[in-house]
Protein backbone atom coordinates (compact mmCIF):
# COMPACT_ATOMS: atom_id res chain seq x y z
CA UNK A 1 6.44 -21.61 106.88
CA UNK A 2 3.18 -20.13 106.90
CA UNK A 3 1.07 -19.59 104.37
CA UNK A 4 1.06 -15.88 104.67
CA UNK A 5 5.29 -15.98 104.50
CA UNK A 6 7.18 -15.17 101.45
CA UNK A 7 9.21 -18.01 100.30
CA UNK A 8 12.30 -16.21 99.83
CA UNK A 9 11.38 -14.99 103.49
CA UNK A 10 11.19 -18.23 104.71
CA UNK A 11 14.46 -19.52 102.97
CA UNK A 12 16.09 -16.74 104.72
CA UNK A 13 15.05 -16.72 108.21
CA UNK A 14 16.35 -20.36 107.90
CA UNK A 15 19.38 -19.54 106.87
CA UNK A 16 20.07 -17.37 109.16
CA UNK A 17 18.96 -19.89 112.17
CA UNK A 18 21.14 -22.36 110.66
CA UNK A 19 24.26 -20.44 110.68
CA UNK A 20 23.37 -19.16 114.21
CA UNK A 21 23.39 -21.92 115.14
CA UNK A 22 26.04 -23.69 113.32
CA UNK A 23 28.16 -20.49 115.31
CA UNK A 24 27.13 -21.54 118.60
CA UNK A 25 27.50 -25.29 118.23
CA UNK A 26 31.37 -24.36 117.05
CA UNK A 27 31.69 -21.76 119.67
CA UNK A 28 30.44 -24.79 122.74
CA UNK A 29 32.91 -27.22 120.67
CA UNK A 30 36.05 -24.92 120.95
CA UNK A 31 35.07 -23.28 124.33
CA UNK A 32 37.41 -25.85 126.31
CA UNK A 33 40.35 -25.06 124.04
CA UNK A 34 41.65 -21.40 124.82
CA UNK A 35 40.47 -20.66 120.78
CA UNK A 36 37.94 -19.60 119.44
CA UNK A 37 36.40 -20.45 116.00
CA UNK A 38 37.77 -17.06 114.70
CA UNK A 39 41.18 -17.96 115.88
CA UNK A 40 41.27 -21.60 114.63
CA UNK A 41 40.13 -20.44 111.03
CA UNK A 42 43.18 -17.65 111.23
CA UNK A 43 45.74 -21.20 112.00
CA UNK A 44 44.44 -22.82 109.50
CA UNK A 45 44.56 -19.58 106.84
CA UNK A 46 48.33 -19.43 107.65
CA UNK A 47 48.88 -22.88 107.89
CA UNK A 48 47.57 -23.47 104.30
CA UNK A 49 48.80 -20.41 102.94
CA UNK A 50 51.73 -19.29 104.78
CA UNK A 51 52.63 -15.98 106.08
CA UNK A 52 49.81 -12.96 105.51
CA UNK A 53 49.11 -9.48 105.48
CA UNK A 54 46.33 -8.52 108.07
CA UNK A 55 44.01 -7.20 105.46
CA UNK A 56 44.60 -10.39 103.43
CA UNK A 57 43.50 -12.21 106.56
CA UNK A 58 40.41 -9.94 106.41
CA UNK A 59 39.31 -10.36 103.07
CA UNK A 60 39.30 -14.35 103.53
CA UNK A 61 37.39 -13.86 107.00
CA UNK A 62 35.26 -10.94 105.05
CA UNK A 63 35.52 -9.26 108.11
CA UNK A 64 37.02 -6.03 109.30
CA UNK A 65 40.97 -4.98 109.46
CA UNK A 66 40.35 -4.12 113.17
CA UNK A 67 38.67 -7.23 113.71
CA UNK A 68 41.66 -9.04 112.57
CA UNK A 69 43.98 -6.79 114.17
CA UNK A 70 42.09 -7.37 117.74
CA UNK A 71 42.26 -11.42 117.07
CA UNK A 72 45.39 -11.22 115.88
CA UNK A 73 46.44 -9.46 119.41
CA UNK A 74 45.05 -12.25 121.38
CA UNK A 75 46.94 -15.03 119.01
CA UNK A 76 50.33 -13.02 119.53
CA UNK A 77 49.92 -13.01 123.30
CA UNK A 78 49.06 -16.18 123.17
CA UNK A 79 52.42 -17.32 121.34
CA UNK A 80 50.66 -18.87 118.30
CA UNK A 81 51.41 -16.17 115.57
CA UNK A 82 54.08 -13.97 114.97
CA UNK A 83 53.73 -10.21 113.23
CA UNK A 84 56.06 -8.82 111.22
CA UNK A 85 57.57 -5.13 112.65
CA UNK A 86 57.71 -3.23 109.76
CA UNK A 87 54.96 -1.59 108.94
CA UNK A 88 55.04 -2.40 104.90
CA UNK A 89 55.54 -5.80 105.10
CA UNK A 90 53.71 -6.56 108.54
CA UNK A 91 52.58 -10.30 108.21
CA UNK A 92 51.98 -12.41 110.47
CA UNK A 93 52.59 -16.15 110.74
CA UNK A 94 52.05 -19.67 112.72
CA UNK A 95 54.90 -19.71 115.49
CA UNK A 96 55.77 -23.42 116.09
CA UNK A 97 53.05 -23.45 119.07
CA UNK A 98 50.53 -22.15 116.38
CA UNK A 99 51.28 -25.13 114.05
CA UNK A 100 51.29 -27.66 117.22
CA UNK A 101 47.62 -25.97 118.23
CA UNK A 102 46.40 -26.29 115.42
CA UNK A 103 47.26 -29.68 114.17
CA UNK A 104 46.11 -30.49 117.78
CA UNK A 105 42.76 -29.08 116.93
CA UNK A 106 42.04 -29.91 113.35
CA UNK A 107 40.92 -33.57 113.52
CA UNK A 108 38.86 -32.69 116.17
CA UNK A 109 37.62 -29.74 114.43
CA UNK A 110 36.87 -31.77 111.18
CA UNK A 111 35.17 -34.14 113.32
CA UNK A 112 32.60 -31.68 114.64
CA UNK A 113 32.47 -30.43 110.92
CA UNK A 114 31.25 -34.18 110.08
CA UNK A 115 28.71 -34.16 112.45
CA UNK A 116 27.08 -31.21 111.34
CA UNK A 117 25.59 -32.47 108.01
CA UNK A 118 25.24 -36.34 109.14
CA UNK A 119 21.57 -36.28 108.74
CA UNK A 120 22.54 -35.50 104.90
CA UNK A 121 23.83 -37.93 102.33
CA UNK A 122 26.57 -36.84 100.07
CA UNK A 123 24.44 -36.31 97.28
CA UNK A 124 22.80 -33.79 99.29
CA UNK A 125 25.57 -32.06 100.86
CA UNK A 126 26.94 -31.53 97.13
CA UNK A 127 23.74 -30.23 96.07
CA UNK A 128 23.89 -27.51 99.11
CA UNK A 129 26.97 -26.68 98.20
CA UNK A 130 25.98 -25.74 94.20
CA UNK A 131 23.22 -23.56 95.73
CA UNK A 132 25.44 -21.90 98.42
CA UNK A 133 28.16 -20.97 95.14
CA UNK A 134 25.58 -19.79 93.16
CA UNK A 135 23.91 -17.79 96.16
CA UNK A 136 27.42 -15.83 97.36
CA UNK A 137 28.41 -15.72 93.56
């Protein structure tokens, strides 16, 4: 930080490296694995809470319907979620080979998790995560 730099500048521009590069680390980890980060989070939505409407899917991603709807295309072609054909009760869910994939990816997905924020004790990591609440409350 220079001297010249805001603070609250500062504390941004760091976050925003961090989760940069937080994304590409997890993008590198799941490159090998036909699924993206995206993807893995949509397996373990459904796996956790079961069958969903796309824009339910959205709002826990807090990204767009289309965005969804383009990831969601991918997953189905892939065999590893299943969408509902009527148009008012269209939700998708894991397929078996979604639940196999992604219980096949989770520990190893946890364990890059781990890794992240092993330079931080636990004290610390609860700490971040009372500012992060407080910041996206």
């Amino acid at each position: 930080m220079s001297a010249d730099e805001p603070l609250e500048v500062a504390l941004f521009g760091r976050l925003i490296r961090l989760a940069q590069q937080i994304r590409h680390r997890a993008d590198a980890e799941m490159a090998d694995q036909d699924i993206n980060p995206a993807q893995f989070f949509i397996l373990g939505l459904l796996q956790r809470r079961g069958p969903l409407a796309q824009r339910d899917i959205a709002a826990a991603m807090r990204t767009s319907a289309s965005n969804v709807s383009q990831l969601l295309r991918k997953m189905e072609a892939s065999g590893l979620v299943e969408r509902g054909s009527r148009s008012a009760t269209r939700r998708t869910e894991l397929t078996d080979a979604g639940r196999a994939a992604h219980g096949r990816l989770k520990p190893q997905h946890d364990a890059f998790i781990k890794t992240q924020f092993a330079g931080l004790s636990e004290a610390e990591q609860r700490l971040m995560l009372v500012w992060f609440d407080r910041l996206l409350a």
